[in-house]
Structures are given as structure tokens and as C-alpha cells.
Protein backbone atom coordinates (compact mmCIF):
# COMPACT_ATOMS: atom_id res chain seq x y z
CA UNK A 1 0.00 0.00 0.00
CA UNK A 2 1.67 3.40 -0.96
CA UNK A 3 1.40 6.08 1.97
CA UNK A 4 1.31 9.24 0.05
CA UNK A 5 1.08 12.52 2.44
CA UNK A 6 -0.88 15.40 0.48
CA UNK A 7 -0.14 18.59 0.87
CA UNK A 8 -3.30 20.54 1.67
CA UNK A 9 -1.43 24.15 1.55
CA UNK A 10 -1.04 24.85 -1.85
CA UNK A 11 -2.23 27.96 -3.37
CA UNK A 12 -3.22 28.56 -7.12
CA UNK A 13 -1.32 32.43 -6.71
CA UNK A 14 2.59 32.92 -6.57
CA UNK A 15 3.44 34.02 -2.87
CA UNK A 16 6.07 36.42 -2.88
CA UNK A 17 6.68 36.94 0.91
CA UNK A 18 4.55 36.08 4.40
CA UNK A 19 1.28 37.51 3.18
CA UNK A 20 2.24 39.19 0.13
CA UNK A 21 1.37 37.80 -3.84
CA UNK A 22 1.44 38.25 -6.93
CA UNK A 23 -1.53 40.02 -7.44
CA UNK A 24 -0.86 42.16 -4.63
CA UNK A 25 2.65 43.28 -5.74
CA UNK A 26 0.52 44.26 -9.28
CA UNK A 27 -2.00 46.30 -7.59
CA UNK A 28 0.93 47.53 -5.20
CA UNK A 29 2.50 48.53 -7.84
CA UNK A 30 -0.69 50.22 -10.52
CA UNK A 31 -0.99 52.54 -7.25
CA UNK A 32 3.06 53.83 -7.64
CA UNK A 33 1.90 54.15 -11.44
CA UNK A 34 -0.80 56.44 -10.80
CA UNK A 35 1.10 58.19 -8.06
CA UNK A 36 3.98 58.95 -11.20
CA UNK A 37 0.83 59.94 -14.00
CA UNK A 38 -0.67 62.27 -11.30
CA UNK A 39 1.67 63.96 -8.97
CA UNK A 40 2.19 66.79 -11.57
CA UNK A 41 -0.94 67.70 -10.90
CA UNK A 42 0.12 69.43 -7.29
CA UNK A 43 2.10 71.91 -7.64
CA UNK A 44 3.20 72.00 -3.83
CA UNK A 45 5.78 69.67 -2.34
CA UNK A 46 3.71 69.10 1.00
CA UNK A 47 0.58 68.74 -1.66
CA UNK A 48 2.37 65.77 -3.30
CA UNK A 49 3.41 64.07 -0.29
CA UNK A 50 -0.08 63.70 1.46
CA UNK A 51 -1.09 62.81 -1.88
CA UNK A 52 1.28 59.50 -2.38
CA UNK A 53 0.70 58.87 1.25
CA UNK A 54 -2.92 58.47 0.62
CA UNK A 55 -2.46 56.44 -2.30
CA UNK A 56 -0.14 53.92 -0.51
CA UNK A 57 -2.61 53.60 1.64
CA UNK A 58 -5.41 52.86 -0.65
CA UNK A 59 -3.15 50.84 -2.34
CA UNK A 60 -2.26 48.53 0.73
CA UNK A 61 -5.98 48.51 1.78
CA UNK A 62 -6.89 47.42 -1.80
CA UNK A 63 -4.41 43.91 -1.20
CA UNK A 64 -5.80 43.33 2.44
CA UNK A 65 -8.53 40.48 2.89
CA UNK A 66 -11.41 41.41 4.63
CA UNK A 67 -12.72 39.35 7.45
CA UNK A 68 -16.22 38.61 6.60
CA UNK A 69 -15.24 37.18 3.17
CA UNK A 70 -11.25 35.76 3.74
CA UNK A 71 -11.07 34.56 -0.19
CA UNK A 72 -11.22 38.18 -1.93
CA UNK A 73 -9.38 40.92 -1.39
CA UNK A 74 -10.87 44.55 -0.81
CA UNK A 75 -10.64 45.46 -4.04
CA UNK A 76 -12.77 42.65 -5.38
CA UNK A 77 -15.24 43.18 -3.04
CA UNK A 78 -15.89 46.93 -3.89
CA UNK A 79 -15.68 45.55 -7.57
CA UNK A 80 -18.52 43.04 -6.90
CA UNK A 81 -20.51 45.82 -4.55
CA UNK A 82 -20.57 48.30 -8.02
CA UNK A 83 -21.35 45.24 -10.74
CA UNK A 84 -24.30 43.39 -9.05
CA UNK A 85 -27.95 43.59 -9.88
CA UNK A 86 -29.53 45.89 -6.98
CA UNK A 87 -32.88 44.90 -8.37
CA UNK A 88 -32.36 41.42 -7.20
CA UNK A 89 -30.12 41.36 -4.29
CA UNK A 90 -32.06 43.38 -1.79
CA UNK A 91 -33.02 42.61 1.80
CA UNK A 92 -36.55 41.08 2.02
CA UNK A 93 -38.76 41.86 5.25
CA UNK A 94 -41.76 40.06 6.08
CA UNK A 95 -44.46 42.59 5.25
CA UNK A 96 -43.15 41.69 1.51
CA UNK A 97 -43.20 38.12 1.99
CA UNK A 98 -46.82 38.00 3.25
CA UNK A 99 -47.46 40.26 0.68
CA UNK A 100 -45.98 37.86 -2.40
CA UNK A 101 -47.97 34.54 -0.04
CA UNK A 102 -51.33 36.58 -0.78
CA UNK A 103 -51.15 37.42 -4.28
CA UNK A 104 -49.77 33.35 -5.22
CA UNK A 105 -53.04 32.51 -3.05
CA UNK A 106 -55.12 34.80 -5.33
CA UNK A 107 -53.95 33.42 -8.21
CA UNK A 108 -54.07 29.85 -7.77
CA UNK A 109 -56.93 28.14 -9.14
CA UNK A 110 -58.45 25.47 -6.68
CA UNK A 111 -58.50 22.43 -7.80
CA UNK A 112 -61.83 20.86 -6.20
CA UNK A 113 -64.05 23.59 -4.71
CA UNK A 114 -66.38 21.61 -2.58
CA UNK A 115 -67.77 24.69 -1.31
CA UNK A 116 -70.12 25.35 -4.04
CA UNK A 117 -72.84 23.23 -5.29
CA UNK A 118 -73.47 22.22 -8.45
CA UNK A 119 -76.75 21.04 -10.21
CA UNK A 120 -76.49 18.19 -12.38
């Protein structure tokens, strides 16, 4: 019989430190990018340094998971919170569910009414 250990920690991503990726260094890096396209745009020294300190910090926040949903980063989830359907993700309360139980009443036929007579 061949004892075979598995290895149950392998990741589909390229881990390029402790808890830094791949995909992390990319979106790491698209932040410095933007921070080199835009930091013209100030024309004060103090103006361009709270500037790239906000977007290194957007940028880091962007990489970190979230607790509620460990698999996705932050910047996924903000993706996903702009692309979904609002008209059919929505919280339902219970005024709207008896409401719905009513109207499928209303509209189903009955199939033997033995409350009515009928003369043959």
C-alpha cells in the first residue's frame, strides 16, 4: 500500500513573501503608477506628499482580505458591490413576503371547490 502525504497548503497564486502575492505586488504597484501619472498635478511639495501617502494607503488597503469574506481581497469586493444587480439582491422583510404569499393565493386556481354546489 503506498502512503502518500498530500499537501493541503497549496495555493493557485505565486506568494512572494509572508502575506504578500502576486496580485498584490501588481495592484501595489498600478498605485506607484498612478502616483507617477498624477503627482504633476500638485504643484506644492507638501501637496504631493499627502497625496502619495494616501495612495499607498489605498493601495495597501486594496491587497488586504477582509474578514467577513477571507477569499477576496478589498478590491474585489468593492468591484462586486458596483457590478451586481440591486434589483435582485435586496433585503426582504416580512411585510413583503406576506405580501408575495397573498397574491400566489389569489392566483391559484383550486383544484376541487367543494364549497359550491353544483346542479347536475
Amino acid at each position: 500500500m503506498n502512503n502518500r502525504r498530500l499537501i493541503t497548503t497549496l495555493s493557485p497564486e505565486a506568494k512572494i513573501g509572508s502575506w504578500l502575492y502576486f496580485t498584490d505586488l501588481f495592484a501595489i504597484l498600478l498605485g506607484l503608477a498612478i502616483f507617477i501619472l498624477t503627482h504633476e498635478l500638485f504643484g506644492y511639495l507638501f501637496l504631493k506628499v499627502v497625496y502619495g501617502i494616501v495612495i499607498a494607503i489605498i493601495a495597501i488597503w486594496s491587497v488586504i482580505r477582509p474578514r467577513n469574506n477571507p477569499f477576496k481581497r478589498n478590491y474585489q469586493v468593492v468591484a462586486f458591490a458596483f457590478k451586481r444587480n440591486k434589483s435582485i439582491y435586496h433585503m426582504v422583510n416580512k411585510k413583503e413576503i406576506l405580501f408575495y404569499e397573498d397574491e400566489e393565493l389569489q392566483r391559484e386556481a383550486p383544484i376541487f371547490d367543494t364549497t359550491q354546489k353544483y346542479n347536475i
